[in-house]
N, C-alpha and C. Protein backbone atom coordinates (compact mmCIF):
# COMPACT_ATOMS: atom_id res chain seq x y z
N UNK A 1 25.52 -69.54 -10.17
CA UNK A 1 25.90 -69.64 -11.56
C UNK A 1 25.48 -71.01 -12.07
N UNK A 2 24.61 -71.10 -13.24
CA UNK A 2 24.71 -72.38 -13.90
C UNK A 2 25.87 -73.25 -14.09
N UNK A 3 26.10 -74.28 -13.52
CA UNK A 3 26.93 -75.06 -13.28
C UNK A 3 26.95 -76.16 -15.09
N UNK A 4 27.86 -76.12 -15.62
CA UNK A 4 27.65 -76.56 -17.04
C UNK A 4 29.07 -77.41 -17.24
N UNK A 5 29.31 -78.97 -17.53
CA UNK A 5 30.12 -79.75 -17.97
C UNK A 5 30.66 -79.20 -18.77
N UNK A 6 32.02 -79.91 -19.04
CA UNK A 6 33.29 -79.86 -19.36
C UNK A 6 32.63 -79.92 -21.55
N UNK A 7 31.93 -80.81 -22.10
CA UNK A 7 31.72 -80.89 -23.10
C UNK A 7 30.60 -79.61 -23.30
N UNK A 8 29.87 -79.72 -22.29
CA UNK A 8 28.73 -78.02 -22.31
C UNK A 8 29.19 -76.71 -22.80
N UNK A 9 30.50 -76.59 -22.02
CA UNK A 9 31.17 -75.51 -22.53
C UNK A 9 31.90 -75.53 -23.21
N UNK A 10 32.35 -76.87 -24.03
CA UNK A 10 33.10 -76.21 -24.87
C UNK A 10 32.15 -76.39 -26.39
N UNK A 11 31.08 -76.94 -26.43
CA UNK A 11 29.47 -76.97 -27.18
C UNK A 11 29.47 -75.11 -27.08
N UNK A 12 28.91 -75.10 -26.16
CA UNK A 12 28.45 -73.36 -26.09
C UNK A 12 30.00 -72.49 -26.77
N UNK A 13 31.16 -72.57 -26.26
CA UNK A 13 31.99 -71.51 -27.13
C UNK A 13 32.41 -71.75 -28.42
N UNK A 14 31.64 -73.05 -28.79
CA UNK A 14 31.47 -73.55 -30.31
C UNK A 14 31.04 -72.57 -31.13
N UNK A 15 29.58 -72.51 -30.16
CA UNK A 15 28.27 -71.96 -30.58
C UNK A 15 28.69 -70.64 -30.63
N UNK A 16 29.52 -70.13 -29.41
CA UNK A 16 29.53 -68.41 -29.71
C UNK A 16 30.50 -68.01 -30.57
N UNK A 17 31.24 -68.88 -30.86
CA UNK A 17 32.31 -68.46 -32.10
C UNK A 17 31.43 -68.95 -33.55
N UNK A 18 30.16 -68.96 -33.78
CA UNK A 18 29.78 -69.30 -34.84
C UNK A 18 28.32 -68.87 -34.57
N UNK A 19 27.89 -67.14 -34.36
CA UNK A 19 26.66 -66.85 -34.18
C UNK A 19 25.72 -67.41 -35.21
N UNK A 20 26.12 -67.43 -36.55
CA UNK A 20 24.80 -67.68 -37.54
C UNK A 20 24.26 -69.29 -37.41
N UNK A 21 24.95 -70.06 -36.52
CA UNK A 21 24.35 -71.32 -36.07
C UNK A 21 25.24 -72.08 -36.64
N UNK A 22 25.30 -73.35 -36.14
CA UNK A 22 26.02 -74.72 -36.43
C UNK A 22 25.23 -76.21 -36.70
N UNK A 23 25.47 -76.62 -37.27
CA UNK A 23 25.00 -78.14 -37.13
C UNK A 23 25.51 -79.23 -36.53
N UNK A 24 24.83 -79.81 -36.03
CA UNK A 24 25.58 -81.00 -34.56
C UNK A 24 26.63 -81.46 -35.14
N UNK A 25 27.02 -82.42 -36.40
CA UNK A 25 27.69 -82.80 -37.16
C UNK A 25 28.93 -82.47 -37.21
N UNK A 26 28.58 -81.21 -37.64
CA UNK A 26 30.09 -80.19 -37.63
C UNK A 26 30.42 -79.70 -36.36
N UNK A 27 29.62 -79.24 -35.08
CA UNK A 27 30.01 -78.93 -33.97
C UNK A 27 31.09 -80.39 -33.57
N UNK A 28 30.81 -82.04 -33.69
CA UNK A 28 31.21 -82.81 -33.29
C UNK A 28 32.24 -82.68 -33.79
N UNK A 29 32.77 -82.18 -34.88
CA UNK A 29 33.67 -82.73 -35.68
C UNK A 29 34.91 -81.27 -35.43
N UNK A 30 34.55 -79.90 -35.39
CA UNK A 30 34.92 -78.97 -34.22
C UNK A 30 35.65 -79.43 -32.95
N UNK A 31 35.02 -79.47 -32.28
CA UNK A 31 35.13 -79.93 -30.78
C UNK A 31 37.10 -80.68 -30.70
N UNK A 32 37.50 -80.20 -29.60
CA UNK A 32 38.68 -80.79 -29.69
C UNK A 32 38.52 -82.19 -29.42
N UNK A 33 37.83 -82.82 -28.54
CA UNK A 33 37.49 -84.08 -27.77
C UNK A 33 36.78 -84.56 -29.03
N UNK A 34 36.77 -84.27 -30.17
CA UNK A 34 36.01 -84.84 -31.43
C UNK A 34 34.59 -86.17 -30.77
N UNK A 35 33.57 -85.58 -29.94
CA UNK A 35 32.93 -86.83 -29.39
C UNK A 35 32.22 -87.17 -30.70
N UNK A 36 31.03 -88.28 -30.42
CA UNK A 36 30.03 -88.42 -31.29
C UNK A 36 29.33 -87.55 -31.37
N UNK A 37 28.75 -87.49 -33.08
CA UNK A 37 27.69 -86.70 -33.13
C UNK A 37 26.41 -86.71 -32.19
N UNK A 38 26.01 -88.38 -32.25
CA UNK A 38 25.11 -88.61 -31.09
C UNK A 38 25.03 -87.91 -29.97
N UNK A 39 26.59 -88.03 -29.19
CA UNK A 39 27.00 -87.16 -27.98
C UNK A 39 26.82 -85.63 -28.05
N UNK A 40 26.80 -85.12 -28.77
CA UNK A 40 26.67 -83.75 -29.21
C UNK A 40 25.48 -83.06 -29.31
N UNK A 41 24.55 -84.28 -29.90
CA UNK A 41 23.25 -84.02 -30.00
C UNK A 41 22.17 -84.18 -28.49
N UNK A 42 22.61 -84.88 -27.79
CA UNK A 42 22.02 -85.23 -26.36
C UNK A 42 22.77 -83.78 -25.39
N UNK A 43 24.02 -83.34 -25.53
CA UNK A 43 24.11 -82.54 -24.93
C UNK A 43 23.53 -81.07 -25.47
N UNK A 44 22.93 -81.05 -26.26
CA UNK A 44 22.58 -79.61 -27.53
C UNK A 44 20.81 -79.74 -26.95
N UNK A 45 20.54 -81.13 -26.48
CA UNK A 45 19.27 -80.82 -26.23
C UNK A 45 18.81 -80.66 -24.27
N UNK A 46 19.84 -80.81 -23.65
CA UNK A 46 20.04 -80.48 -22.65
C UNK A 46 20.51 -78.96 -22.55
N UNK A 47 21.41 -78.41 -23.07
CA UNK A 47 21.34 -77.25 -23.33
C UNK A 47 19.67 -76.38 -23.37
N UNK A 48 19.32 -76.60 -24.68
CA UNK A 48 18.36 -76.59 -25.18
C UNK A 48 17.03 -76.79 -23.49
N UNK A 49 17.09 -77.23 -22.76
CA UNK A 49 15.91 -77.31 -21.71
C UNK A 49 16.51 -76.60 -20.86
N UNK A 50 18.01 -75.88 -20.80
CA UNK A 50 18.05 -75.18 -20.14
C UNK A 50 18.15 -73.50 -20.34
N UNK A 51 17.51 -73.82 -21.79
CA UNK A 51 17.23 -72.24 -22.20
C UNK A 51 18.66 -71.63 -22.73
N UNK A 52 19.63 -72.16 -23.23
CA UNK A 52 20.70 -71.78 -23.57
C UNK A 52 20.98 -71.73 -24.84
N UNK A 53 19.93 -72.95 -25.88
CA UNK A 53 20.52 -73.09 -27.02
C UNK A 53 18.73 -73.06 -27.86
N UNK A 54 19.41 -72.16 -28.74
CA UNK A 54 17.73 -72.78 -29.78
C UNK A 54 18.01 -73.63 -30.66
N UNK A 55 17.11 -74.02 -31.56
CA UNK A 55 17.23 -74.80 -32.76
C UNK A 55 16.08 -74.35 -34.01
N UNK A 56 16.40 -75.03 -34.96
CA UNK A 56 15.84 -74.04 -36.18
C UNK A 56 15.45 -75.36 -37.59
N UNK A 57 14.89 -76.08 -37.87
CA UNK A 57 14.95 -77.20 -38.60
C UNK A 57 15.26 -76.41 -39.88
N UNK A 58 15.87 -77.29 -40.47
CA UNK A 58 16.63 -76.95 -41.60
C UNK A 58 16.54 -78.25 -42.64
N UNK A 59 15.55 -78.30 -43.48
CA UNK A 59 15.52 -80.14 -44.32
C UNK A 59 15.31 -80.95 -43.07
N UNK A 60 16.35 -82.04 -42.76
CA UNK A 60 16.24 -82.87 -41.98
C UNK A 60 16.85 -82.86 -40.86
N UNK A 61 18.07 -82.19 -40.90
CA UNK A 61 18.67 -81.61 -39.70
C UNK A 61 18.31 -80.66 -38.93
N UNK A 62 18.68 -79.81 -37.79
CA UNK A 62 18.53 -78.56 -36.66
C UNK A 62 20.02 -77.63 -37.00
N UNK A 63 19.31 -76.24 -37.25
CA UNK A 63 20.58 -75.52 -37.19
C UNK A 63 20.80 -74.99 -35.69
N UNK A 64 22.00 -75.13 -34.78
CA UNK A 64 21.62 -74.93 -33.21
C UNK A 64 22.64 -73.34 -33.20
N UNK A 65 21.61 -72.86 -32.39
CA UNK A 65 22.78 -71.58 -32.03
C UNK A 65 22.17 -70.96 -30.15
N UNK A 66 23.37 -70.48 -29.84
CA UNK A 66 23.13 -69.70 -28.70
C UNK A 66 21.82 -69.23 -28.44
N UNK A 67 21.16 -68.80 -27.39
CA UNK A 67 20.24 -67.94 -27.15
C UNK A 67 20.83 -66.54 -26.78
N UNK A 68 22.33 -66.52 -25.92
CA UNK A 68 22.46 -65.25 -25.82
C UNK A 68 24.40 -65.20 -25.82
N UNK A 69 24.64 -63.57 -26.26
CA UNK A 69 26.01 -64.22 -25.84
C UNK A 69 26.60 -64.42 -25.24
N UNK A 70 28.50 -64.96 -25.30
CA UNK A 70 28.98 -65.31 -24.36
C UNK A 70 28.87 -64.09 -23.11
N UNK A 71 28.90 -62.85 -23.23
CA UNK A 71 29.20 -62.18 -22.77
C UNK A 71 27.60 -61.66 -21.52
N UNK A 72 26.95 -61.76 -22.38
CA UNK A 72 25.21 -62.21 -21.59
C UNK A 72 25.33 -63.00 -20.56
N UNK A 73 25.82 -63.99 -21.17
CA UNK A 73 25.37 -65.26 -19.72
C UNK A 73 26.64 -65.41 -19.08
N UNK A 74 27.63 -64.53 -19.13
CA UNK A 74 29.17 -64.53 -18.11
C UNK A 74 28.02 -63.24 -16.80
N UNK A 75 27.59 -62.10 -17.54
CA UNK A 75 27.27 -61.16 -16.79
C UNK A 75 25.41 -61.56 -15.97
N UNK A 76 25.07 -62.78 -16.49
CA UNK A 76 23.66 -63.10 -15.58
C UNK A 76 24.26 -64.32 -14.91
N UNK A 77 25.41 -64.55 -14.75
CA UNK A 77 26.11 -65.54 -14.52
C UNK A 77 26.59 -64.84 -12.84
N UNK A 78 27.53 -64.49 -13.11
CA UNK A 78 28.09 -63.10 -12.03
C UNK A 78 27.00 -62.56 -11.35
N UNK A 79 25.53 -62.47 -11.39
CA UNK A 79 24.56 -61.39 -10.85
C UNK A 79 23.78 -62.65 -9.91
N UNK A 80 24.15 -63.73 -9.93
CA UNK A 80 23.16 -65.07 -9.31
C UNK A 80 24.38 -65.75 -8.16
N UNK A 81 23.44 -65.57 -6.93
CA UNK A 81 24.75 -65.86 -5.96
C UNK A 81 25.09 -67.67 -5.87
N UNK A 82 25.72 -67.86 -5.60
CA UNK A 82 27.15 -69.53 -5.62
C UNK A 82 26.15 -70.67 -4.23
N UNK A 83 25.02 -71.37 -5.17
CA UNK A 83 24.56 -72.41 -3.87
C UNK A 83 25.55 -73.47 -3.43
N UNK A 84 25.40 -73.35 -2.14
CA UNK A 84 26.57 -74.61 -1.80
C UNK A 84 27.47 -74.07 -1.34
N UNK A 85 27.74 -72.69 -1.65
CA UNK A 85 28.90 -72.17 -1.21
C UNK A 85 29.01 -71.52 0.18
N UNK A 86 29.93 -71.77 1.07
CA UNK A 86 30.53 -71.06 2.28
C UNK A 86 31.55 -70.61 2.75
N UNK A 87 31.53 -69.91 3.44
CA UNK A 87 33.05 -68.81 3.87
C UNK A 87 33.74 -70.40 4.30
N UNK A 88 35.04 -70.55 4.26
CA UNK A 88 35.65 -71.75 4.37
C UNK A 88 35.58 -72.75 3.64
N UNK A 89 34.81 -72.88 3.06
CA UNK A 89 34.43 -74.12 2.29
C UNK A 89 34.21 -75.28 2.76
N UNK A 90 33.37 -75.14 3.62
CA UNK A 90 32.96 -76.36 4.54
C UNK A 90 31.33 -76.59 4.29
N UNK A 91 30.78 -77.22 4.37
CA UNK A 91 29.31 -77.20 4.22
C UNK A 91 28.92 -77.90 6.06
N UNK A 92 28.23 -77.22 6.01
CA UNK A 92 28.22 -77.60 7.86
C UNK A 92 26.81 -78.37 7.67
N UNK A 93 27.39 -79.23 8.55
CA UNK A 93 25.97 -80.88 8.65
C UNK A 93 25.51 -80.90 10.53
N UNK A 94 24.47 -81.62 10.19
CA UNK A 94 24.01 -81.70 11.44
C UNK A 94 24.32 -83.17 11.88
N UNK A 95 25.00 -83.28 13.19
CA UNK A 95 25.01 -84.87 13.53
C UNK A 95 24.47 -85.32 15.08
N UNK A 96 23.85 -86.28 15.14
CA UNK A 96 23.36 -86.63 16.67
C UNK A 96 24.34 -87.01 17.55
N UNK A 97 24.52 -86.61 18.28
CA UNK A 97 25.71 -87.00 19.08
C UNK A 97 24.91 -87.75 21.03
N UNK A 98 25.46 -88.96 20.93
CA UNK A 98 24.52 -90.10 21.98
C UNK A 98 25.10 -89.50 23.06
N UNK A 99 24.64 -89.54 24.05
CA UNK A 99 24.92 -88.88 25.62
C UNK A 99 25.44 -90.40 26.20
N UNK A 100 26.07 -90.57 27.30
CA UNK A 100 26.08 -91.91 28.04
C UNK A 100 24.66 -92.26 28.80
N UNK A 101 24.10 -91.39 28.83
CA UNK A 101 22.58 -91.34 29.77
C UNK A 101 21.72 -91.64 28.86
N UNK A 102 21.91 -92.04 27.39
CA UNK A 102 20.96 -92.00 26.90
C UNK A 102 20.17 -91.15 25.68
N UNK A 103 20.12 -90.01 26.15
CA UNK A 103 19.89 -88.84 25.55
C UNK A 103 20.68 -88.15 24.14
N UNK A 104 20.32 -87.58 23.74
CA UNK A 104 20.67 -86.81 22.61
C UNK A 104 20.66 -85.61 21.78
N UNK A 105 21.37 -84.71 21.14
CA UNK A 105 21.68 -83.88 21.06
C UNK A 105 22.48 -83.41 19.88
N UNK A 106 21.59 -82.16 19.38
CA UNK A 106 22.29 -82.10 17.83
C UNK A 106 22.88 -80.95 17.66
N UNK A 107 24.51 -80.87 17.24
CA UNK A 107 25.50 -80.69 17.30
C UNK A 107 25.94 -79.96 15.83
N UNK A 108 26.24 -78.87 15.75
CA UNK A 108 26.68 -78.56 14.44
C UNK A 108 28.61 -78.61 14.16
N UNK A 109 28.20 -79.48 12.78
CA UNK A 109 30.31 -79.86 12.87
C UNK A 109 30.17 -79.43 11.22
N UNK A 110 31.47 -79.53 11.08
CA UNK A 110 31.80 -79.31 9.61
C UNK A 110 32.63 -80.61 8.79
N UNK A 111 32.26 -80.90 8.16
CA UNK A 111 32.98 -82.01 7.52
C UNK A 111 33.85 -81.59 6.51
């Protein structure tokens, strides 16, 4: 699953509660965390490279809206399996472990 920050998502359910598009401005001013517009705009274009958000020039501003809906990218979301993830939740590492003789030997542990 696309892994997406705390301001990402709540940018995107901005966006899906307002299909005909938004302007950064007003998304900032939306937003419960009221960030900067600036802030809004750097994350809209990160979005944006990850294929999530279009944009539309409008005069001097971008009107930004979804590429698909919420309900789209919950269900291509769900269909893409969890990297990183393991039964236990351990990520298993490899470590060298020194012999008294010298020698050595690699050992699978879980941290």
């Amino acid at each position: 699953m696309m892994q997406l920050g705390t301001l990402e998502r709540s940018i995107m359910q901005a966006l899906w509660e307002h299909p005909g598009g938004v302007f950064a401005n007003h998304l900032a001013a939306i937003l419960p965390s009221q960030p900067a517009t600036t802030t809004v705009l750097t994350v809209l274009v990160r979005l944006s490279h990850k294929g999530m958000v279009a944009r539309e020039r409008i005069g001097r501003a971008h009107l930004y809206k979804a590429t698909a809906t919420k309900d789209a990218f919950a269900a291509e979301a769900a269909c893409r399996p969890q990297r990183g993830r393991r039964p236990g939740g351990g990520r298993a590492t490899l470590r060298r472990h020194r012999h008294p003789a010298g020698g050595g030997s690699l050992a699978r542990s879980s941290r």
